[in-house]
C-alpha atoms as a PDB file:
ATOM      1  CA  UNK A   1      -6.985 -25.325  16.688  1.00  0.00           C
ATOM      2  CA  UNK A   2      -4.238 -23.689  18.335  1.00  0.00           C
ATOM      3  CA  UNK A   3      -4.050 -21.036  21.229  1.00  0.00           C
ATOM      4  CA  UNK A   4      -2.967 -18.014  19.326  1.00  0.00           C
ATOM      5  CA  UNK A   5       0.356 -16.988  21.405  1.00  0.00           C
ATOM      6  CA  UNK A   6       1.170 -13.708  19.161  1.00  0.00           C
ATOM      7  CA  UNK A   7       4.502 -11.786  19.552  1.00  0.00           C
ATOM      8  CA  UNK A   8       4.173  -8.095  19.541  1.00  0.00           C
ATOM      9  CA  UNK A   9       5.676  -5.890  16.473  1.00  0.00           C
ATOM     10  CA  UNK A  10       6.806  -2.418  16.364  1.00  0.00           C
ATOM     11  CA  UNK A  11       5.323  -1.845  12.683  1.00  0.00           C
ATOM     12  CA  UNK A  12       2.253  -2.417  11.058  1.00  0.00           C
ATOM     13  CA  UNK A  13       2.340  -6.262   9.215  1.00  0.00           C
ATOM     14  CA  UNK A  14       0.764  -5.925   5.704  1.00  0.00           C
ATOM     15  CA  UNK A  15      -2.534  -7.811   5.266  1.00  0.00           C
ATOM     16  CA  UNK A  16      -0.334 -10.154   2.779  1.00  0.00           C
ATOM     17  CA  UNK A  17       0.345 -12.115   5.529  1.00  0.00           C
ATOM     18  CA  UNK A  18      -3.472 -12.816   6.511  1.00  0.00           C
ATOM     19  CA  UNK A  19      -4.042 -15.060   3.421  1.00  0.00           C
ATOM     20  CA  UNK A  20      -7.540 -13.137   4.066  1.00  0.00           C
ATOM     21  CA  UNK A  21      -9.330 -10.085   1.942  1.00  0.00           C
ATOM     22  CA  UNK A  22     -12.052  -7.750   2.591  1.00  0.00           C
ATOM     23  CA  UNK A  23     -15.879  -6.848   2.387  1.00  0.00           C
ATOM     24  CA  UNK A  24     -16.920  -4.068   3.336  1.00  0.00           C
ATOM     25  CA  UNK A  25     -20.174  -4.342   5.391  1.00  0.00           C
ATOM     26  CA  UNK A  26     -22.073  -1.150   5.100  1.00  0.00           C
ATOM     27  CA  UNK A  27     -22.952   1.643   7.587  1.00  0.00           C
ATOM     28  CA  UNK A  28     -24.882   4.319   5.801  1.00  0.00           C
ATOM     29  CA  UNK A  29     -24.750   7.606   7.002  1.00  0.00           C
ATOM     30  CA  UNK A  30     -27.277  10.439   6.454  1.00  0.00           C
ATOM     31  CA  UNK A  31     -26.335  13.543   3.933  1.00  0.00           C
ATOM     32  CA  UNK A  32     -29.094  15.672   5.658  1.00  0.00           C
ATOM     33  CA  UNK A  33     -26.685  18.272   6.525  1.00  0.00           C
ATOM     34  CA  UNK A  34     -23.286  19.247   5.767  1.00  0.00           C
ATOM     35  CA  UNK A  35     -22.308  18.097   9.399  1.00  0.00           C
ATOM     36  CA  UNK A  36     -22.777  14.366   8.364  1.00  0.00           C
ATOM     37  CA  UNK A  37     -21.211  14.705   5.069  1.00  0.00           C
ATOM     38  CA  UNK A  38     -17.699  13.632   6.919  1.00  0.00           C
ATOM     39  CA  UNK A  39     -15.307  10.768   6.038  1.00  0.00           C
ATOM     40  CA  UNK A  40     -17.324   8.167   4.864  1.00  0.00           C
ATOM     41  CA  UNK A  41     -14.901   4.536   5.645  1.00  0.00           C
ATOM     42  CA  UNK A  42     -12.131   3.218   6.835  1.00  0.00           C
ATOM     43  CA  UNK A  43     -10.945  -0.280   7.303  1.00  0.00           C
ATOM     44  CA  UNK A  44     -12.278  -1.372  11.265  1.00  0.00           C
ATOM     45  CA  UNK A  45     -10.903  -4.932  10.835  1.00  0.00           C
ATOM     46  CA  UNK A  46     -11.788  -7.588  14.174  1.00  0.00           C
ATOM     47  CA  UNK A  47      -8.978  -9.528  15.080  1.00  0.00           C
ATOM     48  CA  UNK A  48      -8.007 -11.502  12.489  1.00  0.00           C
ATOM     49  CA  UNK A  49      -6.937 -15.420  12.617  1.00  0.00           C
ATOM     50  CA  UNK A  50      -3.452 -15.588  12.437  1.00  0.00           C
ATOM     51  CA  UNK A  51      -1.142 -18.637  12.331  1.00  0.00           C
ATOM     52  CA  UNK A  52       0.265 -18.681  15.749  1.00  0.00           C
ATOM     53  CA  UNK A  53       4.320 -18.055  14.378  1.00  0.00           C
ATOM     54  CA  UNK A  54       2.801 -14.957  12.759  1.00  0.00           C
ATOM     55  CA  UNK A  55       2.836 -11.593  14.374  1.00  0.00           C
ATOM     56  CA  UNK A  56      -0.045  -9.538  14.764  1.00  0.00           C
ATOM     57  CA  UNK A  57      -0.699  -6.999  12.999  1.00  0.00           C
ATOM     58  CA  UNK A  58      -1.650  -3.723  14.991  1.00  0.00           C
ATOM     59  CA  UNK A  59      -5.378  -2.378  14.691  1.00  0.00           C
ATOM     60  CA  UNK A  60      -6.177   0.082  12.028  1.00  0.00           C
ATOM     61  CA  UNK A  61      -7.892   3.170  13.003  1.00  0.00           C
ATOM     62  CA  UNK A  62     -11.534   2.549  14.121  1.00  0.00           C
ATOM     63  CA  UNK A  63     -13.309   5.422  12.635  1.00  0.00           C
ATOM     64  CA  UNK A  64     -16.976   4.643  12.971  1.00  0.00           C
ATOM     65  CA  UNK A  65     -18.684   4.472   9.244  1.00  0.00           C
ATOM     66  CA  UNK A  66     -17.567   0.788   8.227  1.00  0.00           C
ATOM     67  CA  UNK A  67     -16.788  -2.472   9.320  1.00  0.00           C
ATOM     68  CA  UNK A  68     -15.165  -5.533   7.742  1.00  0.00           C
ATOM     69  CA  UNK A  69     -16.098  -9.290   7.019  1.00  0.00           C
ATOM     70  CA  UNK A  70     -13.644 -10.894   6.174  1.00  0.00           C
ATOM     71  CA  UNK A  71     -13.651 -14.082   3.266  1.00  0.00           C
ATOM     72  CA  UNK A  72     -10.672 -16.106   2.394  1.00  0.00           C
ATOM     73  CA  UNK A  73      -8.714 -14.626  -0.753  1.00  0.00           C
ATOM     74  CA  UNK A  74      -8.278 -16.762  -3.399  1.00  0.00           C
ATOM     75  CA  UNK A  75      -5.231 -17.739  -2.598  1.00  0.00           C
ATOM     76  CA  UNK A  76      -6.244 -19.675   0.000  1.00  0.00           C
ATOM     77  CA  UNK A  77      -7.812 -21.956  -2.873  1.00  0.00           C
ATOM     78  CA  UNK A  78      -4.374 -23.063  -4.598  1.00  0.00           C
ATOM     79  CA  UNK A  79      -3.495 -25.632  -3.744  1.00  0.00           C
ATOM     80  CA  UNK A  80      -0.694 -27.255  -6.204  1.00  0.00           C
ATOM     81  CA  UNK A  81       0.202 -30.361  -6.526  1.00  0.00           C
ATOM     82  CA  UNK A  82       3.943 -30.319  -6.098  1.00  0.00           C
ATOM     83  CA  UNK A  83       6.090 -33.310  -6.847  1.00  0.00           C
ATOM     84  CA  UNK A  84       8.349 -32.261  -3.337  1.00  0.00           C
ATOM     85  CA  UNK A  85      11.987 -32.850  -2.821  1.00  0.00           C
ATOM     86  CA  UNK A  86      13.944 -31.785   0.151  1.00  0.00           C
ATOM     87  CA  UNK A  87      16.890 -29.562   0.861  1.00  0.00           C
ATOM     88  CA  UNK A  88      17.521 -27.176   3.291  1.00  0.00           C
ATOM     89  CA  UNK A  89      18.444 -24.371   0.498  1.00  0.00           C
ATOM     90  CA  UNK A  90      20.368 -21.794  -0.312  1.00  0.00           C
ATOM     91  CA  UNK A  91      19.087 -19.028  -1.555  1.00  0.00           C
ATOM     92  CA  UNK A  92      18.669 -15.431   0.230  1.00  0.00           C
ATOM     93  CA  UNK A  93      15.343 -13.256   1.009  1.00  0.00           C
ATOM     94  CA  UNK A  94      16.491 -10.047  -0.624  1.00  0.00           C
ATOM     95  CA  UNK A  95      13.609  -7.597  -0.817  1.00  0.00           C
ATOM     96  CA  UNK A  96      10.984 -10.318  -2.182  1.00  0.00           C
ATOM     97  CA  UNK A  97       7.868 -11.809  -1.321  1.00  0.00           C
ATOM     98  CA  UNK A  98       7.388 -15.647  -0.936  1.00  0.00           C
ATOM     99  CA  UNK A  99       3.593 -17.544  -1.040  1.00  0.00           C
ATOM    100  CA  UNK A 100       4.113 -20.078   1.500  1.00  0.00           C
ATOM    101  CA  UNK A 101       2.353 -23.339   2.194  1.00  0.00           C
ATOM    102  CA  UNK A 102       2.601 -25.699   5.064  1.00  0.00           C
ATOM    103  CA  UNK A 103       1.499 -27.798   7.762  1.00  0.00           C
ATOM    104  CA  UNK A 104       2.463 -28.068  12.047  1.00  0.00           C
ATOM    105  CA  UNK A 105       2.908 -30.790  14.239  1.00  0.00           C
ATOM    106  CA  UNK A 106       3.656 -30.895  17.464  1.00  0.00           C
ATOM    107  CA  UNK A 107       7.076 -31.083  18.901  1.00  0.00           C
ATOM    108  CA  UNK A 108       6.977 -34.509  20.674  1.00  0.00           C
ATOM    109  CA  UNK A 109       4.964 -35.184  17.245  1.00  0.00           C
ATOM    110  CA  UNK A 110       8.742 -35.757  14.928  1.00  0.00           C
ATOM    111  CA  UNK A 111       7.385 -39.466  14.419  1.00  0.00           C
ATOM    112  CA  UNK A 112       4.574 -37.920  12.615  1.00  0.00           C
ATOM    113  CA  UNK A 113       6.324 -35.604  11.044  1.00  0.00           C
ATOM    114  CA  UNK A 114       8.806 -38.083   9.099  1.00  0.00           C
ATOM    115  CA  UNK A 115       6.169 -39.822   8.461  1.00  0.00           C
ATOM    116  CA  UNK A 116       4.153 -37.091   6.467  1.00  0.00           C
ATOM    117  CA  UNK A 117       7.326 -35.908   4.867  1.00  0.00           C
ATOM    118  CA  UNK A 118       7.654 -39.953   3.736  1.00  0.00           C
ATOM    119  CA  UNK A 119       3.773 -39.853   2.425  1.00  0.00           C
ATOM    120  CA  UNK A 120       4.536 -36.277   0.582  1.00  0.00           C
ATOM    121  CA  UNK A 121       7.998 -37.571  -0.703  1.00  0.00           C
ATOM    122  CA  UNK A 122       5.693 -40.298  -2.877  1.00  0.00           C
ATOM    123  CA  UNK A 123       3.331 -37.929  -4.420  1.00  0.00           C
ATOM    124  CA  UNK A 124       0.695 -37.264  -1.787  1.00  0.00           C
ATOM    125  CA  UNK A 125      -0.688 -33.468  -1.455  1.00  0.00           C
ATOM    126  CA  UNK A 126       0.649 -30.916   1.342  1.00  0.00           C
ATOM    127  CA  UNK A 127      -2.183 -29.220   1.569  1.00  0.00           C
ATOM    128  CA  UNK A 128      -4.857 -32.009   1.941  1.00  0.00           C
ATOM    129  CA  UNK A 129      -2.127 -33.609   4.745  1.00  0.00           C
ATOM    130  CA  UNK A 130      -2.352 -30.106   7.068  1.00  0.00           C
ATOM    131  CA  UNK A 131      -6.214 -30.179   6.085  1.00  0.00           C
ATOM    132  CA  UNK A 132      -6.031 -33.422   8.171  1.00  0.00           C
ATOM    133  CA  UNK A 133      -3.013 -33.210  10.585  1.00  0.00           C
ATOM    134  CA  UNK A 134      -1.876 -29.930  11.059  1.00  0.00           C
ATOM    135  CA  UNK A 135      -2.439 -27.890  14.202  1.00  0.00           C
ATOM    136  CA  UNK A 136      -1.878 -24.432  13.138  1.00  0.00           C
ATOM    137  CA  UNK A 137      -5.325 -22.783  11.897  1.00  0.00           C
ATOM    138  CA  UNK A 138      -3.985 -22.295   8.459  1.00  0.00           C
ATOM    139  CA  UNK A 139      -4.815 -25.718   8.397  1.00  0.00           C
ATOM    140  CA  UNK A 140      -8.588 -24.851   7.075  1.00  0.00           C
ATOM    141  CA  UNK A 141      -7.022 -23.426   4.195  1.00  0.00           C
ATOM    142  CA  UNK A 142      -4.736 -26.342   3.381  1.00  0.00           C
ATOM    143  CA  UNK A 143      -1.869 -24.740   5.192  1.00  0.00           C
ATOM    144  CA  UNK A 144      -1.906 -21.949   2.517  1.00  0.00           C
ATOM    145  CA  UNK A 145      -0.482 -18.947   4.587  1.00  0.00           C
ATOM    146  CA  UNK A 146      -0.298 -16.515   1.255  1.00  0.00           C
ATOM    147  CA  UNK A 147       2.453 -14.007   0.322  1.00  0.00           C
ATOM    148  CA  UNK A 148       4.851 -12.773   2.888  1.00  0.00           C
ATOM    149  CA  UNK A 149       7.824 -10.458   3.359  1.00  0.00           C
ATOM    150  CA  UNK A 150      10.857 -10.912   6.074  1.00  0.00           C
ATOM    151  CA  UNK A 151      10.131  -9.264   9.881  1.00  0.00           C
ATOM    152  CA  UNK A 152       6.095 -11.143   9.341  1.00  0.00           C
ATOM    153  CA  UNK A 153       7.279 -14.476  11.110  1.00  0.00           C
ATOM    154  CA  UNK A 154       9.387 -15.722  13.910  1.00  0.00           C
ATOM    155  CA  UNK A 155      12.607 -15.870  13.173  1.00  0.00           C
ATOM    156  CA  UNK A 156      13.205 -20.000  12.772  1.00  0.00           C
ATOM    157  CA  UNK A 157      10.304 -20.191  10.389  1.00  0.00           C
ATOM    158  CA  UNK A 158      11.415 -16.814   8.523  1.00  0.00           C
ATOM    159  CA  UNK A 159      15.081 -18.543   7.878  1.00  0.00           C
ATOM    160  CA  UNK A 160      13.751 -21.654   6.452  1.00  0.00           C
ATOM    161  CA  UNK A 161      11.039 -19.844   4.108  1.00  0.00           C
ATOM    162  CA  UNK A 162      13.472 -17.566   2.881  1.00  0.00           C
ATOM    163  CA  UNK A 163      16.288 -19.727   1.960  1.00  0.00           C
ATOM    164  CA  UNK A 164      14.102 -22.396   0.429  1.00  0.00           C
ATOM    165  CA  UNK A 165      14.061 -23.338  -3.349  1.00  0.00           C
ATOM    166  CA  UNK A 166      10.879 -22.889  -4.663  1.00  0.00           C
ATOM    167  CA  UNK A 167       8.817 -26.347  -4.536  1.00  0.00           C
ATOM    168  CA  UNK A 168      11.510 -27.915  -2.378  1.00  0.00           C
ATOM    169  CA  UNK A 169       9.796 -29.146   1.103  1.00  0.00           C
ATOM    170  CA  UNK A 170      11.758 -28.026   4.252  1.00  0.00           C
ATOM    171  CA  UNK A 171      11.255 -28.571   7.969  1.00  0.00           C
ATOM    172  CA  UNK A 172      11.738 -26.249  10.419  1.00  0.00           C
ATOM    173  CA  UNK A 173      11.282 -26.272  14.532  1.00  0.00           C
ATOM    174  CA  UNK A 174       9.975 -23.501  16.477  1.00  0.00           C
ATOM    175  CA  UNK A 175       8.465 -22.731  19.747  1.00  0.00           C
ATOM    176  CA  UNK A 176       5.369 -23.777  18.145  1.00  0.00           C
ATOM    177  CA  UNK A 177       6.549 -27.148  16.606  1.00  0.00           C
ATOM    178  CA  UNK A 178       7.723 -28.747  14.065  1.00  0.00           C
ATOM    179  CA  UNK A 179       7.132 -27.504  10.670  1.00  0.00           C
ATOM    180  CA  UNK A 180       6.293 -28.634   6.932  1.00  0.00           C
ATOM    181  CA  UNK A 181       6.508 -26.201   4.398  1.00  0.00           C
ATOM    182  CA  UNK A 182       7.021 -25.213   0.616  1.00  0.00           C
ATOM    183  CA  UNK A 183       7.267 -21.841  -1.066  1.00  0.00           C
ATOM    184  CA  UNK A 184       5.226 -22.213  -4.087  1.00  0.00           C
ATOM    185  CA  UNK A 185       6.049 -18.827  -5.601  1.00  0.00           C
ATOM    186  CA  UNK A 186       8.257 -15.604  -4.778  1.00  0.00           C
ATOM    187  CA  UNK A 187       8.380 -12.151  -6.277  1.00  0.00           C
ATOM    188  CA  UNK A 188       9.763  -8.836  -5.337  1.00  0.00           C
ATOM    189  CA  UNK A 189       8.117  -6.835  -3.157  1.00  0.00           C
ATOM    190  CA  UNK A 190       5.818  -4.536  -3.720  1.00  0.00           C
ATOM    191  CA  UNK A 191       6.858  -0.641  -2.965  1.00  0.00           C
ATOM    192  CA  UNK A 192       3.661   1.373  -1.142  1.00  0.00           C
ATOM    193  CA  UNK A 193       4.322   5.333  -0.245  1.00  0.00           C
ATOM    194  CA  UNK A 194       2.950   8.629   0.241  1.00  0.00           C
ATOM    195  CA  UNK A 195       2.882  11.004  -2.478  1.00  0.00           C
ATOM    196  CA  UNK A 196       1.906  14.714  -1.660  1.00  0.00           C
ATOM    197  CA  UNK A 197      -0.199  16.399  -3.181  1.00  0.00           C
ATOM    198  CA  UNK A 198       2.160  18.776  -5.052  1.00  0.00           C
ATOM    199  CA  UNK A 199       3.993  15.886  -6.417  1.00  0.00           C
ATOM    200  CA  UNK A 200       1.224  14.729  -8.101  1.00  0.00           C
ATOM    201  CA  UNK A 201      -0.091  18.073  -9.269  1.00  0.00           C
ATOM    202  CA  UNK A 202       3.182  18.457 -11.039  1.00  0.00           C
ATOM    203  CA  UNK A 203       3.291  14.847 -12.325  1.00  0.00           C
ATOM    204  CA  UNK A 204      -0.415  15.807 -13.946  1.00  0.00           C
ATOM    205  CA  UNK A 205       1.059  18.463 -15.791  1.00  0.00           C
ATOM    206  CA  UNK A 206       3.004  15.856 -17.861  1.00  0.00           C
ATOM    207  CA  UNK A 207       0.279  14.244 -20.588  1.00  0.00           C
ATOM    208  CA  UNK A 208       2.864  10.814 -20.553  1.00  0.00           C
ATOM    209  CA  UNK A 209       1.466  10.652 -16.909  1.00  0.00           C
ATOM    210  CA  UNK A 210      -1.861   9.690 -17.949  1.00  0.00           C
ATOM    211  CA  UNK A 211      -0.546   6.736 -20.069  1.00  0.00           C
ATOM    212  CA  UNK A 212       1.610   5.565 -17.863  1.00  0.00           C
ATOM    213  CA  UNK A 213      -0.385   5.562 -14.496  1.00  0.00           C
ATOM    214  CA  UNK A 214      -3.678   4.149 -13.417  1.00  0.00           C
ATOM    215  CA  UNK A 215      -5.595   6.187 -10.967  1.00  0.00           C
ATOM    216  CA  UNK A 216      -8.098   5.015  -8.536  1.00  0.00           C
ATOM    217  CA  UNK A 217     -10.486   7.481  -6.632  1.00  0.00           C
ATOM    218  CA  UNK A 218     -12.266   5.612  -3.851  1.00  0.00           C
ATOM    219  CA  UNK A 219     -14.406   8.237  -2.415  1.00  0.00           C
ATOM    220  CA  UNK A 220     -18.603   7.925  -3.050  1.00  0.00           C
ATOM    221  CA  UNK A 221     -20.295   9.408  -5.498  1.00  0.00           C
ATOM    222  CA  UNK A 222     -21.771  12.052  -2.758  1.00  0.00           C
ATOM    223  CA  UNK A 223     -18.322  13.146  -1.930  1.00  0.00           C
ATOM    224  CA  UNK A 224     -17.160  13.672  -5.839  1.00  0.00           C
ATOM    225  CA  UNK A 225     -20.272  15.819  -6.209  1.00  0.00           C
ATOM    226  CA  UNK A 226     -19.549  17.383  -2.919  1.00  0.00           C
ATOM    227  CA  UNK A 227     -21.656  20.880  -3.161  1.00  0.00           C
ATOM    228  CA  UNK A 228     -24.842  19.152  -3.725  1.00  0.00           C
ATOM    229  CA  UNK A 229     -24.794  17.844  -0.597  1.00  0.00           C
ATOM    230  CA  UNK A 230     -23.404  20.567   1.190  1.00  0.00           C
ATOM    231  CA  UNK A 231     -25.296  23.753  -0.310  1.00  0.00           C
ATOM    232  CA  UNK A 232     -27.972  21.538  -2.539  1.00  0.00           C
ATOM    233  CA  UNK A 233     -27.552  23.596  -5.774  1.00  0.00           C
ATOM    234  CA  UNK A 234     -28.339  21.754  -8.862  1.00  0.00           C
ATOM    235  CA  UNK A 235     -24.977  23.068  -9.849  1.00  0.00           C
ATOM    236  CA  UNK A 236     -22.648  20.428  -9.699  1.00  0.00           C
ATOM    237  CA  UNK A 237     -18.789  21.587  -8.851  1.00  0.00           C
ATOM    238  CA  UNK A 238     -16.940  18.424  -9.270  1.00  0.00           C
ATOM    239  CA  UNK A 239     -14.589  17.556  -6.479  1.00  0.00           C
ATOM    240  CA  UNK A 240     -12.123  15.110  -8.789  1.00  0.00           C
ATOM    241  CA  UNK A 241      -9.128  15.084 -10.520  1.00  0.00           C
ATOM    242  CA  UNK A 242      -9.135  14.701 -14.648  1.00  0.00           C
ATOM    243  CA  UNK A 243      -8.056  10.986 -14.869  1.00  0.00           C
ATOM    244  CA  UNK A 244      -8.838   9.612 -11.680  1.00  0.00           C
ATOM    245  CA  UNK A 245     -11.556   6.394 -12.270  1.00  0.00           C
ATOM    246  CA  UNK A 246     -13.959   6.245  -9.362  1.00  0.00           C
ATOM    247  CA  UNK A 247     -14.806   3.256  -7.518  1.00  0.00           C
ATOM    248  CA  UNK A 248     -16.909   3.859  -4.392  1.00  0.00           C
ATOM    249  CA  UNK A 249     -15.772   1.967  -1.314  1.00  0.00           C
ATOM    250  CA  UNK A 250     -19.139   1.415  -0.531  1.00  0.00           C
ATOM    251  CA  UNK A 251     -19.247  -0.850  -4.162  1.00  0.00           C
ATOM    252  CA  UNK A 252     -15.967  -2.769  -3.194  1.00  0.00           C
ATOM    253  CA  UNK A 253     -18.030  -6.288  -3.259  1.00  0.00           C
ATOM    254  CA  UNK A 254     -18.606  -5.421  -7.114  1.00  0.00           C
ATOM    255  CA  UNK A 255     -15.174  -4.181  -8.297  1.00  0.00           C
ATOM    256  CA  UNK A 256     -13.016  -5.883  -5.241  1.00  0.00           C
ATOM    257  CA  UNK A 257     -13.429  -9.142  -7.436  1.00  0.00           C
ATOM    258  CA  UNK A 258     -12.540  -7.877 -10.367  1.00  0.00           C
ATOM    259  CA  UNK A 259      -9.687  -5.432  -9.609  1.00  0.00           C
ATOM    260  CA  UNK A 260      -6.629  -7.266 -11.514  1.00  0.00           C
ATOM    261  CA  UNK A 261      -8.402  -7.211 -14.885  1.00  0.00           C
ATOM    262  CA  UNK A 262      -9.689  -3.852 -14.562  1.00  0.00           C
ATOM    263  CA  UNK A 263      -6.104  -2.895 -13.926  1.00  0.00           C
ATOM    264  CA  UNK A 264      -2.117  -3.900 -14.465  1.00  0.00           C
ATOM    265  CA  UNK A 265      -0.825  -4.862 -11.222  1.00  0.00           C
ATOM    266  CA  UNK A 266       2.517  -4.101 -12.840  1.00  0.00           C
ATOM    267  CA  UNK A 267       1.826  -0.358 -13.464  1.00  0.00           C
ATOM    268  CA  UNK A 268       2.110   2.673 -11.029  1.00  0.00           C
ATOM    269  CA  UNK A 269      -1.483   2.964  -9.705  1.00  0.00           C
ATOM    270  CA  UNK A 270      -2.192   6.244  -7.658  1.00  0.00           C
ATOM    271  CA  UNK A 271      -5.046   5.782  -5.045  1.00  0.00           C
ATOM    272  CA  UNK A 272      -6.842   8.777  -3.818  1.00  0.00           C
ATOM    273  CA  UNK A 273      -9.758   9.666  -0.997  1.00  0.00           C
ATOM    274  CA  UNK A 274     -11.104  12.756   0.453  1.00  0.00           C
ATOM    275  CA  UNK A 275      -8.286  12.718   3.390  1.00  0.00           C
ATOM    276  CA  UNK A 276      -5.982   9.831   2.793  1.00  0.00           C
ATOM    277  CA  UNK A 277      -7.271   7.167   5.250  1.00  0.00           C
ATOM    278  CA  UNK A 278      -9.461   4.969   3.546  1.00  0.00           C
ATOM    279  CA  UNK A 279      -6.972   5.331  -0.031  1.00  0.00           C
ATOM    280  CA  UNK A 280      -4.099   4.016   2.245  1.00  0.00           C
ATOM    281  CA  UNK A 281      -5.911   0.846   3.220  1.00  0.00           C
ATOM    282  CA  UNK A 282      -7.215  -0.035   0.483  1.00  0.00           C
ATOM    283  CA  UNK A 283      -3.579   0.365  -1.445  1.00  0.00           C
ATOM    284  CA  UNK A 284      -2.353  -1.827   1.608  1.00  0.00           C
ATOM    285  CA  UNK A 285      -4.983  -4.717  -0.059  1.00  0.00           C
ATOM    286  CA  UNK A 286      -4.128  -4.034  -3.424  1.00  0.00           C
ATOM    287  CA  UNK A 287      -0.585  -4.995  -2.233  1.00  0.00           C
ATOM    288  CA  UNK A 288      -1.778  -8.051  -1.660  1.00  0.00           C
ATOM    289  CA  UNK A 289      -3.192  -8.435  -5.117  1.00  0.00           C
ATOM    290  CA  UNK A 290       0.205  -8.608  -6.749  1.00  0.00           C
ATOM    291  CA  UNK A 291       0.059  -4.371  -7.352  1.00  0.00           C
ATOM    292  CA  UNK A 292       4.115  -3.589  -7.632  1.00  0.00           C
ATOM    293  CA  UNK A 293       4.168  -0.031  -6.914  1.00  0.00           C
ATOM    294  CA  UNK A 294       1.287   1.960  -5.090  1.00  0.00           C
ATOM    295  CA  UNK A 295       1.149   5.503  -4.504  1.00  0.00           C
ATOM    296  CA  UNK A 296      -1.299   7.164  -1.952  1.00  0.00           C
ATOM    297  CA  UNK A 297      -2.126  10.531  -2.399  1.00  0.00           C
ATOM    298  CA  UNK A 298      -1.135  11.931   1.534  1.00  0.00           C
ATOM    299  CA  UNK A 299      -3.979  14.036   2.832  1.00  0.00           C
ATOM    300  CA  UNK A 300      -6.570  13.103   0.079  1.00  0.00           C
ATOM    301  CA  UNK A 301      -8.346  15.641  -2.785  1.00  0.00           C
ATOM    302  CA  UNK A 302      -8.882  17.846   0.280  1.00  0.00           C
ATOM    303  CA  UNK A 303      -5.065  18.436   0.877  1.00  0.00           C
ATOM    304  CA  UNK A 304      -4.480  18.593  -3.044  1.00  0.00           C
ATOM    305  CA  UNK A 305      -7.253  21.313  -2.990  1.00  0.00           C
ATOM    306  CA  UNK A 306      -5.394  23.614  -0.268  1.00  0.00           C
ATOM    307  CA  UNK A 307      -1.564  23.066  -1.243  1.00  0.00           C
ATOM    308  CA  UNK A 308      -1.793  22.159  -5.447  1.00  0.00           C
ATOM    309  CA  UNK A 309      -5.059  23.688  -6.941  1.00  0.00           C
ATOM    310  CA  UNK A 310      -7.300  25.797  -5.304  1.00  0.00           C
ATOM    311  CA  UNK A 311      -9.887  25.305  -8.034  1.00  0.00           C
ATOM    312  CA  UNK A 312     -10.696  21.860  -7.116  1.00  0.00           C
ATOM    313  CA  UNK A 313     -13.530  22.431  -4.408  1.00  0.00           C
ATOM    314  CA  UNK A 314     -13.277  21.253  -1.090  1.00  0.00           C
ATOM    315  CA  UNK A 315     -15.756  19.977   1.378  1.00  0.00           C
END
């Protein structure tokens, strides 16, 4: 394994790039007293393992009620068996994503590298090759670095990924070393913004909205039935908005899974919390589920409560 010598960025990286997605390991908090009945998750991720020509991403916001473990998405299983031809190609990034495979060699390591490209060129696999030669950590994955947009990568490795055909093998040097890789598939990119609250309280008023949007409510049961906690009344005020399907962060190893049949990755999906945090991350990892356009409702239920509909309670 590599040192991990990461350039800074100025933006956040999306968790695309990580080839990785996450468990939530559990924290519980107490509901003794309205005092503890605060915001209940949000992603705490360690440092993840990077390839070393990938930028880090910055830290999400450590707020103190989860933490992460993190598995290897399924991606990092495909491995395709790609009859490979070479070019140096001549297409352009545009606003798409690209899965990328591939392996690293040193750079007084070019013997080896013609050498794999030879062994590849008469049928053997990429990915078992950078299981066995590769230096970059991706190797443990078969080189598999998952699906990644343009500013994620250094700039040598970015201009060879972007302009290469799909399934056509292309080398590439960088600081790092010399480089194998293929780009298996590409798509556009997936759009993720803010929506506030009034915005959505008008789009509600349109019944077509409901049939043409999928809307995912993330916050724990406790937090939906928010005045039990708070006064304990066996009246129950719901806290939710008609429409909204609620899976608890807290259940994500049951529905994480599971997510791309439960909904169309292709339709406008609406993601909503009590103040916007934890909905924003986990739209940033349905990103990297294929979802096209994600819309998180800025300031949660509790900001659509003060500036859209005063009758939904707040807590």
């Amino acid at each position: 394994m590599v040192a991990n010598h990461l350039p800074a960025v100025a933006t956040p990286t999306a968790l695309s790039a990580i080839r990785l997605s996450l468990i939530p390991t559990l924290h519980f908090l107490s509901l003794s007293s309205p005092s503890t009945l605060r915001r209940f998750s949000s992603f705490a991720p360690s440092q993840p393992l990077l390839p070393s020509f990938l930028p880090m991403p910055h830290s999400t916001t450590h707020l103190s009620s989860f933490g992460l473990n993190r598995v290897p998405a399924m991606v990092g299983h495909l491995h395709p068996k790609c009859t490979a031809s070479f070019s140096g190609g001549s297409s352009s990034g545009g606003n798409k994503e690209i899965l990328v495979q591939h392996l690293l060699v040193k750079e007084d390591d070019l013997k080896l590298l013609v050498e794999l490209m030879k062994r590849i060129a008469q049928g053997e696999d990429l990915a078992e090759l950078a299981m066995e030669h590769s230096i970059c950590p991706s190797k443990e994955e078969g080189g598999m670095l998952g699906w990644v947009r343009k500013g994620q990568m250094v700039p040598e490795f970015e201009e060879a990924a972007f302009n290469a055909p799909v399934n056509k093998l292309v080398r590439c040097k960088t600081k790092f070393g010399w480089h194998l890789l293929q780009v298996l598939s590409e798509r556009e990119e997936a759009i993720l913004q803010d929506i506030p609250p009034d915005e959505l309280h008008k789009k509600m008023q349109d019944p077509c909205f409901f049939e043409e949007a999928q809307l995912i409510d993330v916050r724990e049961p406790e937090e939906v039935y928010a005045d039990v906690y708070i006064t304990f009344l066996h009246d129950r005020a719901l806290a939710s908005l008609p429409g909204f399907q609620v899976l608890p962060l807290r259940q994500f190893g049951s529905w994480g899974p599971e997510i791309t049949s439960k909904f169309d990755p292709q339709k406008d999906t609406y993601v909503l919390c009590h103040h916007g945090m934890r909905s924003l991350q986990i739209a940033k990892w349905l990103q990297t589920q294929g979802f096209k356009r994600l819309f998180n409702v800025s300031g949660g239920i509790h900001a659509y409560a003060v500036k859209a509909d005063p009758s939904v309670p707040t807590y």
